[in-house]
C-alpha atoms as a PDB file:
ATOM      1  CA  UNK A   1      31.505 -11.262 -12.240  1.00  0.00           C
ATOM      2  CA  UNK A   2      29.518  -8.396 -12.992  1.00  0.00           C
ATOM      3  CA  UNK A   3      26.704 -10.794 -14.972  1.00  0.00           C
ATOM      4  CA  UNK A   4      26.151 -11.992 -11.404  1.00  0.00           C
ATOM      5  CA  UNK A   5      26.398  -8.688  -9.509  1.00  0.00           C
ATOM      6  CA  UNK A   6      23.759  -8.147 -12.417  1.00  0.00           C
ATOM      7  CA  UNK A   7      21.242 -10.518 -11.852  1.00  0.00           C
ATOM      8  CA  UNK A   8      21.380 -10.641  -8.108  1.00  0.00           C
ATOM      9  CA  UNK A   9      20.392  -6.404  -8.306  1.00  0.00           C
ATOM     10  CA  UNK A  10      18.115  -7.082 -10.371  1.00  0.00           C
ATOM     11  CA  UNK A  11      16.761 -10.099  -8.114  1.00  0.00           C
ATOM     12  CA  UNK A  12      16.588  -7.733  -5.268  1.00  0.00           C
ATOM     13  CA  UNK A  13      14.869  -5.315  -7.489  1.00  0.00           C
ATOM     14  CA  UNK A  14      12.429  -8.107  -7.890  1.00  0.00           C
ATOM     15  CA  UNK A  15      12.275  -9.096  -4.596  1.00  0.00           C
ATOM     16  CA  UNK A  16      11.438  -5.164  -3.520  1.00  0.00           C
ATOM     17  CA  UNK A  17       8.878  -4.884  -6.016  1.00  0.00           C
ATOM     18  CA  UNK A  18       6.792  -8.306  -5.004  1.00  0.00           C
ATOM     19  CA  UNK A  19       7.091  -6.719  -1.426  1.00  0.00           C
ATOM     20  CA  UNK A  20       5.915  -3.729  -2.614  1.00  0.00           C
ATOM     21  CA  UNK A  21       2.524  -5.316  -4.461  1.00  0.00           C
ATOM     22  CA  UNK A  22       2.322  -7.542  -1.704  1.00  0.00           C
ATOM     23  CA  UNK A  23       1.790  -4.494   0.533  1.00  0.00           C
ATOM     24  CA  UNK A  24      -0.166  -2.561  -1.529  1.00  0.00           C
ATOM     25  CA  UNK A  25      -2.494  -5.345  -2.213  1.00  0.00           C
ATOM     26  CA  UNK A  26      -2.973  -5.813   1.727  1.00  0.00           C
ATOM     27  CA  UNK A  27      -3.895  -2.535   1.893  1.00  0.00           C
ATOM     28  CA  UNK A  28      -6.447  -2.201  -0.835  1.00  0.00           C
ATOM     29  CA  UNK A  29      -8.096  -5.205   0.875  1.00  0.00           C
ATOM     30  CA  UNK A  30      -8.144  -3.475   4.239  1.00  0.00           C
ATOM     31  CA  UNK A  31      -9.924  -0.460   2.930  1.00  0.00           C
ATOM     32  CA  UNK A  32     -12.623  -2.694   1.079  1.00  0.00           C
ATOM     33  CA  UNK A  33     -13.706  -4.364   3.792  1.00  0.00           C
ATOM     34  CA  UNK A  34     -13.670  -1.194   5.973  1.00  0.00           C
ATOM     35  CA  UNK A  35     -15.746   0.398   3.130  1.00  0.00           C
ATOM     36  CA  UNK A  36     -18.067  -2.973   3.664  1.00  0.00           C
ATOM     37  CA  UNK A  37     -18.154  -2.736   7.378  1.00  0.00           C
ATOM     38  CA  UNK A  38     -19.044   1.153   7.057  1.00  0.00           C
ATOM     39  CA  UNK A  39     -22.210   0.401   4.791  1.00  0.00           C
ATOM     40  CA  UNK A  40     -23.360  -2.481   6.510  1.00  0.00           C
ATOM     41  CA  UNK A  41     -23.396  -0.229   9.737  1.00  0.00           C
ATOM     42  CA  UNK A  42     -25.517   2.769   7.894  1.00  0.00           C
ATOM     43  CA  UNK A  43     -27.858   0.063   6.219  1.00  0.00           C
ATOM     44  CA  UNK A  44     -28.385  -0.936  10.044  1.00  0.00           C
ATOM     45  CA  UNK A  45     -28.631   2.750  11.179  1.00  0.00           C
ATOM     46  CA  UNK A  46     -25.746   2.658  12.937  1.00  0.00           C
ATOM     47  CA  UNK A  47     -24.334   6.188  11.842  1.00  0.00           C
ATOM     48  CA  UNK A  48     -22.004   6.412  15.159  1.00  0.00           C
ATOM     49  CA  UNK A  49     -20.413   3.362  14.579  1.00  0.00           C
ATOM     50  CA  UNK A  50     -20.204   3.833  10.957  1.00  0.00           C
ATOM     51  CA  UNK A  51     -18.263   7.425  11.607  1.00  0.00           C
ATOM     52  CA  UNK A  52     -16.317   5.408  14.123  1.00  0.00           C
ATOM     53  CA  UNK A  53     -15.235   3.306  11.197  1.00  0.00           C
ATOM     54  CA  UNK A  54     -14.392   6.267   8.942  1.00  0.00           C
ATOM     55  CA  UNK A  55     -12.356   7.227  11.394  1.00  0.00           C
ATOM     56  CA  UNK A  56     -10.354   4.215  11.724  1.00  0.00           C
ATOM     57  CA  UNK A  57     -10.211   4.233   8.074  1.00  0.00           C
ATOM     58  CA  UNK A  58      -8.404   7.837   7.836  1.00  0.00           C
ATOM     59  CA  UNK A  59      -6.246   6.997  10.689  1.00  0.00           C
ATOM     60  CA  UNK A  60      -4.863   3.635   8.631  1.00  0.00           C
ATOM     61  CA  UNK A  61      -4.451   5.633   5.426  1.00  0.00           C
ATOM     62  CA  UNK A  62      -2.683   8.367   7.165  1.00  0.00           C
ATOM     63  CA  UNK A  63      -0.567   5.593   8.814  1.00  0.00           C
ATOM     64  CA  UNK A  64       0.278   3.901   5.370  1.00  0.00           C
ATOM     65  CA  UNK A  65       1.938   6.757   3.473  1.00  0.00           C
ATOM     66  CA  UNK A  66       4.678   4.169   2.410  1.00  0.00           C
ATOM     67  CA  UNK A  67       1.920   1.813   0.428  1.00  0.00           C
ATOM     68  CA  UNK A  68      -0.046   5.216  -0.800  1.00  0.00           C
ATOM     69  CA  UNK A  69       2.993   6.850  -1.979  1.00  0.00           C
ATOM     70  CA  UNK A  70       5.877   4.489  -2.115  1.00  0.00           C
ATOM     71  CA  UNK A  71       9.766   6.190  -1.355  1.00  0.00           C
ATOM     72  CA  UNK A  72      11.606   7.025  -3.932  1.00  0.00           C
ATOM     73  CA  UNK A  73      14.790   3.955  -4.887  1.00  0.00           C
ATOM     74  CA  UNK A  74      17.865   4.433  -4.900  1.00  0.00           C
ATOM     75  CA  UNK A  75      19.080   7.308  -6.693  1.00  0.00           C
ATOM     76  CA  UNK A  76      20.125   5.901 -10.100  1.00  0.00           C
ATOM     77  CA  UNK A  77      20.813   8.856 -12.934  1.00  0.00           C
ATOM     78  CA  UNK A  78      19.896   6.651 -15.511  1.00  0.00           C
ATOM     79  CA  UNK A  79      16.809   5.786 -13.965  1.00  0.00           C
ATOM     80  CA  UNK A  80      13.236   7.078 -14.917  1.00  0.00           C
ATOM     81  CA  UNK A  81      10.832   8.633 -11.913  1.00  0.00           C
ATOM     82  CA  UNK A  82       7.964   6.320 -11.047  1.00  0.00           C
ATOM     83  CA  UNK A  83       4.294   8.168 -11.521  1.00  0.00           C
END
């Protein structure tokens, strides 16, 4: 019984940690093609609506603490931190 109880933690481990890359890949992708949008605006001299897109840029990084700096798991003792 506890082979099972075994394997499905560690499948939800697995399953958290996909969601986690998942999300953090999402995210990386969001902010590239901000950072694309924001210097195709400038190379058009559009410095308002490039700042505009800064600021929509802070605001979603601000907003996605959780992807920048993931919450700590379950409290195991015999666990290592994350860095």
């Amino acid at each position: 019984m506890e082979a099972n109880e075994r394997r499905t933690s560690e499948g939800n481990d697995v399953a958290r940690l996909v969601a986690e890359l998942e999300a953090a890949e999402a995210y990386e992708q969001k902010l590239r093609q901000l950072i694309l949008d924001v210097r195709n605006e400038l190379a058009a001299g559009h410095t308002g609506v490039a700042l505009s897109l800064l600021n929509q840029a802070l605001t979603f990084i601000d907003n996605e603490t959780d992807v920048v700096s993931p919450s700590p798991v379950a409290k195991d003792p015999g666990a290592s931190p994350r860095s």
